[in-house]
PDB file of N, CA and C in Angstrom:
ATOM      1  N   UNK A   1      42.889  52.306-164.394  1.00  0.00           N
ATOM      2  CA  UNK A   1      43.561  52.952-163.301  1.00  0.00           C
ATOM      3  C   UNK A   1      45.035  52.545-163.321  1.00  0.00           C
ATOM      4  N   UNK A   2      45.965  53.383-163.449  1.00  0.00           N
ATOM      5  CA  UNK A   2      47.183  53.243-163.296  1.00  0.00           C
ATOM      6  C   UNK A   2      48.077  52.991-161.803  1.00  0.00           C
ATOM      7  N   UNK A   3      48.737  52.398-161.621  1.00  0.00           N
ATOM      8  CA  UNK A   3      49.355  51.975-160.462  1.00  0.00           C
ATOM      9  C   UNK A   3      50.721  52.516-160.272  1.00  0.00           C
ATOM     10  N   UNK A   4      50.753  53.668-159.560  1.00  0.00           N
ATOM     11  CA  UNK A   4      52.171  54.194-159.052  1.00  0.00           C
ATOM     12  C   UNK A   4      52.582  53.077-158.130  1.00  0.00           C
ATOM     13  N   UNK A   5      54.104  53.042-158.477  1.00  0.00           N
ATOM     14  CA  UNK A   5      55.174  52.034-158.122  1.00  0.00           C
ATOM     15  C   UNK A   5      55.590  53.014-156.657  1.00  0.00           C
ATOM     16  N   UNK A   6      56.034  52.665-155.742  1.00  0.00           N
ATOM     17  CA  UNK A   6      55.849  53.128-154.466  1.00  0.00           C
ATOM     18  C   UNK A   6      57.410  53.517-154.127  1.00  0.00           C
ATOM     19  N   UNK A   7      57.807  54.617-153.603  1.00  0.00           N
ATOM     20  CA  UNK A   7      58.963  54.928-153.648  1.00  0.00           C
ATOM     21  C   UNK A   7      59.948  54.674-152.199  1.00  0.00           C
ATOM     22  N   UNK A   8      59.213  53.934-151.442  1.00  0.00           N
ATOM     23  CA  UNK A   8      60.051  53.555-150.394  1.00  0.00           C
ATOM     24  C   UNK A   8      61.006  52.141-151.111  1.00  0.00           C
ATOM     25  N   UNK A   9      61.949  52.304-150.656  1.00  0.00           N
ATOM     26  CA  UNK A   9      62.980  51.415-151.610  1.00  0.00           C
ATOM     27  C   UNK A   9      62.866  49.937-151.145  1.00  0.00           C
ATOM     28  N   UNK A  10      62.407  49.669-149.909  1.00  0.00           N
ATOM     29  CA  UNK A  10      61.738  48.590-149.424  1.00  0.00           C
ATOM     30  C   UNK A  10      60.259  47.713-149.970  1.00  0.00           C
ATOM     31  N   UNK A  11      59.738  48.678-150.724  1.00  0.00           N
ATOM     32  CA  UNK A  11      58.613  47.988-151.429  1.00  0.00           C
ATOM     33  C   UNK A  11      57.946  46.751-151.465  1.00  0.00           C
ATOM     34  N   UNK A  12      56.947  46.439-150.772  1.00  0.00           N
ATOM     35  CA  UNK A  12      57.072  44.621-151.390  1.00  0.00           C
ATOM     36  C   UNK A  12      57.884  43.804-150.039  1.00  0.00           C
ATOM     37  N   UNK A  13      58.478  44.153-149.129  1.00  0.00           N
ATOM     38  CA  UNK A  13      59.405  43.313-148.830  1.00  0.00           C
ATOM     39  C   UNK A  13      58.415  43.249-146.837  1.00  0.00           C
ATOM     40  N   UNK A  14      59.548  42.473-146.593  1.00  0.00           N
ATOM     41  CA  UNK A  14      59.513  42.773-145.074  1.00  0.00           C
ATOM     42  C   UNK A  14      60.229  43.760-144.559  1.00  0.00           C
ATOM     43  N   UNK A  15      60.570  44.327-145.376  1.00  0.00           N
ATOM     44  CA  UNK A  15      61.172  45.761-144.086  1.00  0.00           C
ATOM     45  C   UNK A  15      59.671  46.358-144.380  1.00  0.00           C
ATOM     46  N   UNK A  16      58.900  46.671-145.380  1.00  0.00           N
ATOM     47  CA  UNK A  16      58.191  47.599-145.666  1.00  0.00           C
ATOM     48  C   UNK A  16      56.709  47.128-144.858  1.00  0.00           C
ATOM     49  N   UNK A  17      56.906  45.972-144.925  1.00  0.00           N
ATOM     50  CA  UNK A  17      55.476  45.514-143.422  1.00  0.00           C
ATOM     51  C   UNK A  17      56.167  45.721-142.553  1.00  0.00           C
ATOM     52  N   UNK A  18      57.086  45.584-142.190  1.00  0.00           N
ATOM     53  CA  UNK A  18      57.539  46.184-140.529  1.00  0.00           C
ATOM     54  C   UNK A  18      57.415  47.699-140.550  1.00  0.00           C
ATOM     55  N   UNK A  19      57.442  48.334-141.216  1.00  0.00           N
ATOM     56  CA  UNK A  19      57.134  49.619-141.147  1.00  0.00           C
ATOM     57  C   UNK A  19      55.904  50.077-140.955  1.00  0.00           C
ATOM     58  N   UNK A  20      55.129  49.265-141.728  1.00  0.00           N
ATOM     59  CA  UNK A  20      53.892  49.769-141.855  1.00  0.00           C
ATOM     60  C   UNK A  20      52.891  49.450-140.714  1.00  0.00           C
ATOM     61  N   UNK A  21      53.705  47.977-140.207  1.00  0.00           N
ATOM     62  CA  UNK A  21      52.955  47.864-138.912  1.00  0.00           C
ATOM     63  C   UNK A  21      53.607  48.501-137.890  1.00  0.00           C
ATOM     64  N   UNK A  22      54.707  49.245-137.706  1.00  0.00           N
ATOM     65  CA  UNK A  22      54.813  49.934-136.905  1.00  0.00           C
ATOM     66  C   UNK A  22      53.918  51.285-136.438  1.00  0.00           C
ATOM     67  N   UNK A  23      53.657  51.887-138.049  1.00  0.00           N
ATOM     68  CA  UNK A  23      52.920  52.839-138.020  1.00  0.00           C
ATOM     69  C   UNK A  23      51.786  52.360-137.603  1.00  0.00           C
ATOM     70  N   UNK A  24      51.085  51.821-137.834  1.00  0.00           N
ATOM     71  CA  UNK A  24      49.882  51.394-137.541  1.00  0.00           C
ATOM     72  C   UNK A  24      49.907  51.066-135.916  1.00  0.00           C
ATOM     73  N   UNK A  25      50.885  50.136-135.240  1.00  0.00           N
ATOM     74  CA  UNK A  25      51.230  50.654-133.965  1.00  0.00           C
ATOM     75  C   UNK A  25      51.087  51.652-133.005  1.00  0.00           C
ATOM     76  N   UNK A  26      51.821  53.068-133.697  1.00  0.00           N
ATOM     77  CA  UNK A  26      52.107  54.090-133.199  1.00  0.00           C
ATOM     78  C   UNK A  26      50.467  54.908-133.178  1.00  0.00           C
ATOM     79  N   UNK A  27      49.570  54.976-134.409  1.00  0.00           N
ATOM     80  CA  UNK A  27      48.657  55.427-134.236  1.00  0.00           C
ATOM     81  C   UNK A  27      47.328  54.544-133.269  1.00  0.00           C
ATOM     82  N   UNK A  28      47.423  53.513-132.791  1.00  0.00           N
ATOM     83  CA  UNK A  28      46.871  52.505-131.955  1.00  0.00           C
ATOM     84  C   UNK A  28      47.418  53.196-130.419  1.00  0.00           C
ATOM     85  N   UNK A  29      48.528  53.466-130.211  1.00  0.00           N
ATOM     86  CA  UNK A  29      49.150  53.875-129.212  1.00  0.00           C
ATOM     87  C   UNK A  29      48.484  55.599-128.939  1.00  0.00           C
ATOM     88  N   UNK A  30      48.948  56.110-129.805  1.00  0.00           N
ATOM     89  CA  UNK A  30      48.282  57.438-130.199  1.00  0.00           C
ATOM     90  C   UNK A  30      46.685  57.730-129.941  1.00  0.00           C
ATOM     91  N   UNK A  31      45.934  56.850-130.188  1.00  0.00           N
ATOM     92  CA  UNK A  31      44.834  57.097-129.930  1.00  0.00           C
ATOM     93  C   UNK A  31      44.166  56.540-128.588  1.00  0.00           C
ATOM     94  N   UNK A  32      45.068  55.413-127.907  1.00  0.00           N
ATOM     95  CA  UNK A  32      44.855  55.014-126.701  1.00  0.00           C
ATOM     96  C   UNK A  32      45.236  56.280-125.597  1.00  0.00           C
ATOM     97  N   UNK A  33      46.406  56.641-125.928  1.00  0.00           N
ATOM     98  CA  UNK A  33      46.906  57.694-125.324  1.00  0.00           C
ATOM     99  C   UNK A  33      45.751  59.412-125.593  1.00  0.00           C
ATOM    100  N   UNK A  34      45.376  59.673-126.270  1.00  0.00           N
ATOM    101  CA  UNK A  34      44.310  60.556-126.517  1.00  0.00           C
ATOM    102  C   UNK A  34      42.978  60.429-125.865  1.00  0.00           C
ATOM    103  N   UNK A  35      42.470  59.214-126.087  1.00  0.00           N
ATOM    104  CA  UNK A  35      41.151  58.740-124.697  1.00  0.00           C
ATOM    105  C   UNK A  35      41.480  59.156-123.547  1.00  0.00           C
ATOM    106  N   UNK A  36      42.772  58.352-123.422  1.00  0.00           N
ATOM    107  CA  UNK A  36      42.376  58.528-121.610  1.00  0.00           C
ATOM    108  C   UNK A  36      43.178  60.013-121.455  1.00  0.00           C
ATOM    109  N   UNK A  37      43.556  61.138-121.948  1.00  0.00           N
ATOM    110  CA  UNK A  37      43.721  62.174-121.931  1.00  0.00           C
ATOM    111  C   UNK A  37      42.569  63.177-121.641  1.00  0.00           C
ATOM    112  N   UNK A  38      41.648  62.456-122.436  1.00  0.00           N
ATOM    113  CA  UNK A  38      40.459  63.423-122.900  1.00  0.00           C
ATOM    114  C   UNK A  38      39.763  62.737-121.585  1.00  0.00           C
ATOM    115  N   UNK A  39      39.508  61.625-120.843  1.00  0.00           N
ATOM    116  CA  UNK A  39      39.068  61.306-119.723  1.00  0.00           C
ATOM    117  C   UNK A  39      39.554  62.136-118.569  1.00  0.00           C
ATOM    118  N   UNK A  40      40.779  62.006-118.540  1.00  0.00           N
ATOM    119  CA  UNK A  40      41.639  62.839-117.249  1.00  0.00           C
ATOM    120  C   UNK A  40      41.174  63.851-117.200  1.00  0.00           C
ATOM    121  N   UNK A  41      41.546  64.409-118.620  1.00  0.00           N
ATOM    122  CA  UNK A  41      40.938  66.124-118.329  1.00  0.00           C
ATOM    123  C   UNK A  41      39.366  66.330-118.100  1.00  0.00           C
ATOM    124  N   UNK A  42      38.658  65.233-118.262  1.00  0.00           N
ATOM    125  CA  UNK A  42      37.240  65.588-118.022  1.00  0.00           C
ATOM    126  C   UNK A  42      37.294  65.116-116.535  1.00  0.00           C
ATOM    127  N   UNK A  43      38.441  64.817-116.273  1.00  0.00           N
ATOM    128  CA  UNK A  43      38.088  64.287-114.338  1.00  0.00           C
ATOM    129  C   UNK A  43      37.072  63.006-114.426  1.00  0.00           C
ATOM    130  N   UNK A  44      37.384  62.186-115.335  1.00  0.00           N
ATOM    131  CA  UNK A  44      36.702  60.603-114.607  1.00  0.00           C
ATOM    132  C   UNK A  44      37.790  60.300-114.576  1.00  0.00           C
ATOM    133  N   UNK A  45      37.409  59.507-113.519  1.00  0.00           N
ATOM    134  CA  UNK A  45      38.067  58.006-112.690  1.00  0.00           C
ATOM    135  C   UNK A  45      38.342  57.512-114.283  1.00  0.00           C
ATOM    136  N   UNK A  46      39.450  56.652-113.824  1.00  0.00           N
ATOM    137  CA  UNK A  46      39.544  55.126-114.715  1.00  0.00           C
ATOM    138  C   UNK A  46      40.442  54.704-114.093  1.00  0.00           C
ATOM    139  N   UNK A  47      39.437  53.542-114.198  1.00  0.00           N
ATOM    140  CA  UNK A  47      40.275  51.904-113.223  1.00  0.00           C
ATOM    141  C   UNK A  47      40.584  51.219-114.004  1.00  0.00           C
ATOM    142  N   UNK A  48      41.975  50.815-113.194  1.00  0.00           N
ATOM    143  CA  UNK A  48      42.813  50.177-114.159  1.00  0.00           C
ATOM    144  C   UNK A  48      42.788  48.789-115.258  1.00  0.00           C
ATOM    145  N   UNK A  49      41.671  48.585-114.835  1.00  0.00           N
ATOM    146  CA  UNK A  49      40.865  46.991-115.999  1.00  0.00           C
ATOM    147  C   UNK A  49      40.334  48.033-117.365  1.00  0.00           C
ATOM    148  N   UNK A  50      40.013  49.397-117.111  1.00  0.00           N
ATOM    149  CA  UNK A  50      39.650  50.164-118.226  1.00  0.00           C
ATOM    150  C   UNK A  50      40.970  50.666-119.025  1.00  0.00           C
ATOM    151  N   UNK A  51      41.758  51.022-117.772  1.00  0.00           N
ATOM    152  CA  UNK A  51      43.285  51.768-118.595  1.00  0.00           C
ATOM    153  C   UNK A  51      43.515  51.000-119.895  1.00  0.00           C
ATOM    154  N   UNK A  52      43.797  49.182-119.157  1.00  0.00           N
ATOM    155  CA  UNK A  52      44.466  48.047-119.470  1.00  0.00           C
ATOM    156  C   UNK A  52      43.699  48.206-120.475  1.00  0.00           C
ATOM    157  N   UNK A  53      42.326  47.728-120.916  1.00  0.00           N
ATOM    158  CA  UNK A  53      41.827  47.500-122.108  1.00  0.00           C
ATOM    159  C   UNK A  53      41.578  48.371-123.664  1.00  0.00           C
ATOM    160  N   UNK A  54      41.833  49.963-122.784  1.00  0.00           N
ATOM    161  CA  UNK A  54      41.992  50.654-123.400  1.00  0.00           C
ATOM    162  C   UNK A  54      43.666  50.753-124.271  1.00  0.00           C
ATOM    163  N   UNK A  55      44.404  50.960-123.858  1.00  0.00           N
ATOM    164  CA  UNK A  55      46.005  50.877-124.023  1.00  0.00           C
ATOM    165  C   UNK A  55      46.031  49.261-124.934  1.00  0.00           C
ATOM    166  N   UNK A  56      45.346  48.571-124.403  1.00  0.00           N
ATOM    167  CA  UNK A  56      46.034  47.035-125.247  1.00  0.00           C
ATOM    168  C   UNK A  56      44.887  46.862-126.411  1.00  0.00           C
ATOM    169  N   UNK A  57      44.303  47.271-126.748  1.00  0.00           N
ATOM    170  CA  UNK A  57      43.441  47.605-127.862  1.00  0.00           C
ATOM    171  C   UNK A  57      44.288  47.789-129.112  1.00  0.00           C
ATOM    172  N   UNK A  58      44.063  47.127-130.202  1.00  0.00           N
ATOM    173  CA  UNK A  58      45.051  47.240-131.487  1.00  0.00           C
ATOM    174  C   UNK A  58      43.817  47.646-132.883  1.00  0.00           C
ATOM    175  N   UNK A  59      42.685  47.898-132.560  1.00  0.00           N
ATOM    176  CA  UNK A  59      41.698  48.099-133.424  1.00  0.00           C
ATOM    177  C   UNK A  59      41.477  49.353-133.373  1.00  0.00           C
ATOM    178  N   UNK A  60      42.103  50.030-134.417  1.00  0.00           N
ATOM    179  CA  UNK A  60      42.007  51.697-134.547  1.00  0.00           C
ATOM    180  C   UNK A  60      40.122  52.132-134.512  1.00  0.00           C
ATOM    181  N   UNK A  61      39.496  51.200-135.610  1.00  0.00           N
ATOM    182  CA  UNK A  61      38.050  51.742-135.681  1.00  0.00           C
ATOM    183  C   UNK A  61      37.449  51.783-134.520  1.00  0.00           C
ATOM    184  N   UNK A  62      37.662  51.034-133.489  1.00  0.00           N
ATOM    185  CA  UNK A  62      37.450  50.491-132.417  1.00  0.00           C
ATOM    186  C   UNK A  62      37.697  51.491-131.478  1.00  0.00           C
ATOM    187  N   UNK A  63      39.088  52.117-131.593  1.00  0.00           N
ATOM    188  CA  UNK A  63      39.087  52.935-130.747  1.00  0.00           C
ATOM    189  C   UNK A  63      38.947  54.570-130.676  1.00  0.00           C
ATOM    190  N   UNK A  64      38.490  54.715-132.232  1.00  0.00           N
ATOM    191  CA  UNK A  64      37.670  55.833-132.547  1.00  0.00           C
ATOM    192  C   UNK A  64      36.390  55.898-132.323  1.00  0.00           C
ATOM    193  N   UNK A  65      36.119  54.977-131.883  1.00  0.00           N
ATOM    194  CA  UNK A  65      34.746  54.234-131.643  1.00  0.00           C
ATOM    195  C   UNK A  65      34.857  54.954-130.089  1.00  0.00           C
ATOM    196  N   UNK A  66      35.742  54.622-129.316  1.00  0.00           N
ATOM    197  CA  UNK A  66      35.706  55.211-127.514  1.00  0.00           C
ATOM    198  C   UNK A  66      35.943  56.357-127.634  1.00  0.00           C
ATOM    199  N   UNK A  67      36.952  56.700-128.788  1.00  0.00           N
ATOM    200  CA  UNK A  67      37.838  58.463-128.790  1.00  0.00           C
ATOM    201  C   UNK A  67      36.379  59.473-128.764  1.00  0.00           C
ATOM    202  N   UNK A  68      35.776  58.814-129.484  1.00  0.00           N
ATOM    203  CA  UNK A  68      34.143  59.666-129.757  1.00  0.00           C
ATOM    204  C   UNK A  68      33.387  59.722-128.384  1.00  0.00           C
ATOM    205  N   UNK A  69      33.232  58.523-127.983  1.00  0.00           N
ATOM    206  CA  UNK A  69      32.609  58.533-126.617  1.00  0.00           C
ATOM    207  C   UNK A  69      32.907  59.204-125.750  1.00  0.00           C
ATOM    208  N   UNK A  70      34.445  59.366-125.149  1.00  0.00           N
ATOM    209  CA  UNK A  70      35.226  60.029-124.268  1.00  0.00           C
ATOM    210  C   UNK A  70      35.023  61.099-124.456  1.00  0.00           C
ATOM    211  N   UNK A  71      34.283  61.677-125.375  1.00  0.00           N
ATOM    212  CA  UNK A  71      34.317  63.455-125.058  1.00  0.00           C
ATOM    213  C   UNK A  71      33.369  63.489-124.414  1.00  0.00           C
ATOM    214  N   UNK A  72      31.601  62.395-124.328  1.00  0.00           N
ATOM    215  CA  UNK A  72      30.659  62.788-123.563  1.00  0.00           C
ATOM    216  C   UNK A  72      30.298  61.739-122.402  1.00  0.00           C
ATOM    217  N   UNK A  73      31.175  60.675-122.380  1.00  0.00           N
ATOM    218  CA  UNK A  73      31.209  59.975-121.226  1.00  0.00           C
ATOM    219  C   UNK A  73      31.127  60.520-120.097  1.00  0.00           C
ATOM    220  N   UNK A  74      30.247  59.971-118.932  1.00  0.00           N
ATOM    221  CA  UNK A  74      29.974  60.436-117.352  1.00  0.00           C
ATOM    222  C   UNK A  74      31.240  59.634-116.511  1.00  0.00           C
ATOM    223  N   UNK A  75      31.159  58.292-117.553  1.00  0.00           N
ATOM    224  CA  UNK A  75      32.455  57.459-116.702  1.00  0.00           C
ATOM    225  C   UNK A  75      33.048  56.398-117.502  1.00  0.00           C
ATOM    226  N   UNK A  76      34.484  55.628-117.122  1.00  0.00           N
ATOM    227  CA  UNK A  76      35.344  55.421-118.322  1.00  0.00           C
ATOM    228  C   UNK A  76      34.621  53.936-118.481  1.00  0.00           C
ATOM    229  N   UNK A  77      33.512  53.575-118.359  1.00  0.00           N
ATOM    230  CA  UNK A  77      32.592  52.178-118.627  1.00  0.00           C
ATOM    231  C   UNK A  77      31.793  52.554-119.279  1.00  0.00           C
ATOM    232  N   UNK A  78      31.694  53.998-120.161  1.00  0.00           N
ATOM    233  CA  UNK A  78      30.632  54.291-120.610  1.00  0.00           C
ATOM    234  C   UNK A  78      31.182  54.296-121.788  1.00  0.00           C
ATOM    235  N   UNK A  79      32.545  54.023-122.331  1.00  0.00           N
ATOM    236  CA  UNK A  79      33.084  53.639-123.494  1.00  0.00           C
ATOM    237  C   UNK A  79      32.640  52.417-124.195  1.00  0.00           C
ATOM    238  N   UNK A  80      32.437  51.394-123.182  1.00  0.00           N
ATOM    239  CA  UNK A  80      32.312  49.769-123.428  1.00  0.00           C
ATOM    240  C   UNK A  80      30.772  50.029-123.537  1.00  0.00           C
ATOM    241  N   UNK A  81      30.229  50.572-123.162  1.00  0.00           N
ATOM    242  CA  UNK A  81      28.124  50.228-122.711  1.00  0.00           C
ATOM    243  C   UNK A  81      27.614  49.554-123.906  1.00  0.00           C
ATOM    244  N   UNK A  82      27.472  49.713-125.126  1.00  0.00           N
ATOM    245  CA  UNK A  82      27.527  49.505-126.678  1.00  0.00           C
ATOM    246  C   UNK A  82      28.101  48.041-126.520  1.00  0.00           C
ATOM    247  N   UNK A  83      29.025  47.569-126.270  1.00  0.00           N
ATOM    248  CA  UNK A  83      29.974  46.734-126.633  1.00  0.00           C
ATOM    249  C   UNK A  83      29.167  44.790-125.461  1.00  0.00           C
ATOM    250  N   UNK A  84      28.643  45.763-124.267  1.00  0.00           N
ATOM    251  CA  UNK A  84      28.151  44.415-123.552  1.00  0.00           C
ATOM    252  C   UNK A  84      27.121  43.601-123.969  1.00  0.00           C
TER     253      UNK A  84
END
């Protein structure tokens, strides 16, 4: 298997992990922000110990893990039920 050399000119360095954890950031943010979207519009409640845990969550699988739930959740604790 051959290894393409990566064309961000940062390569290798710390600019290029700061980038990458930014991105990784933004889609953590992105998908926190998409739950409780998909909650609102289904009209549940969420209290704010759910907002909080939802939003400060940095585990993408994790929160594809709720993004899935939130479409058939009755209520925003029915994300965590699995998890207690």
């Amino acid at each position: 298997m051959t290894l393409r050399p990566s064309r961000f000119p940062g390569s290798g360095t710390l600019i290029e992990e700061t980038r990458i954890k930014g991105r990784t950031e933004g889609r953590t943010e992105g998908r926190a922000e998409d739950i409780l979207r998909i909650l609102d519009l289904r009209a549940i409640d969420i209290p704010e110990a759910a907002r909080e845990r939802i939003t400060g969550c940095t585990d993408l699988e994790l929160l594809g893990t709720w993004f899935d739930r939130a479409l058939t959740a009755t209520t925003a604790e029915d994300l965590f039920a699995a998890e207690a």
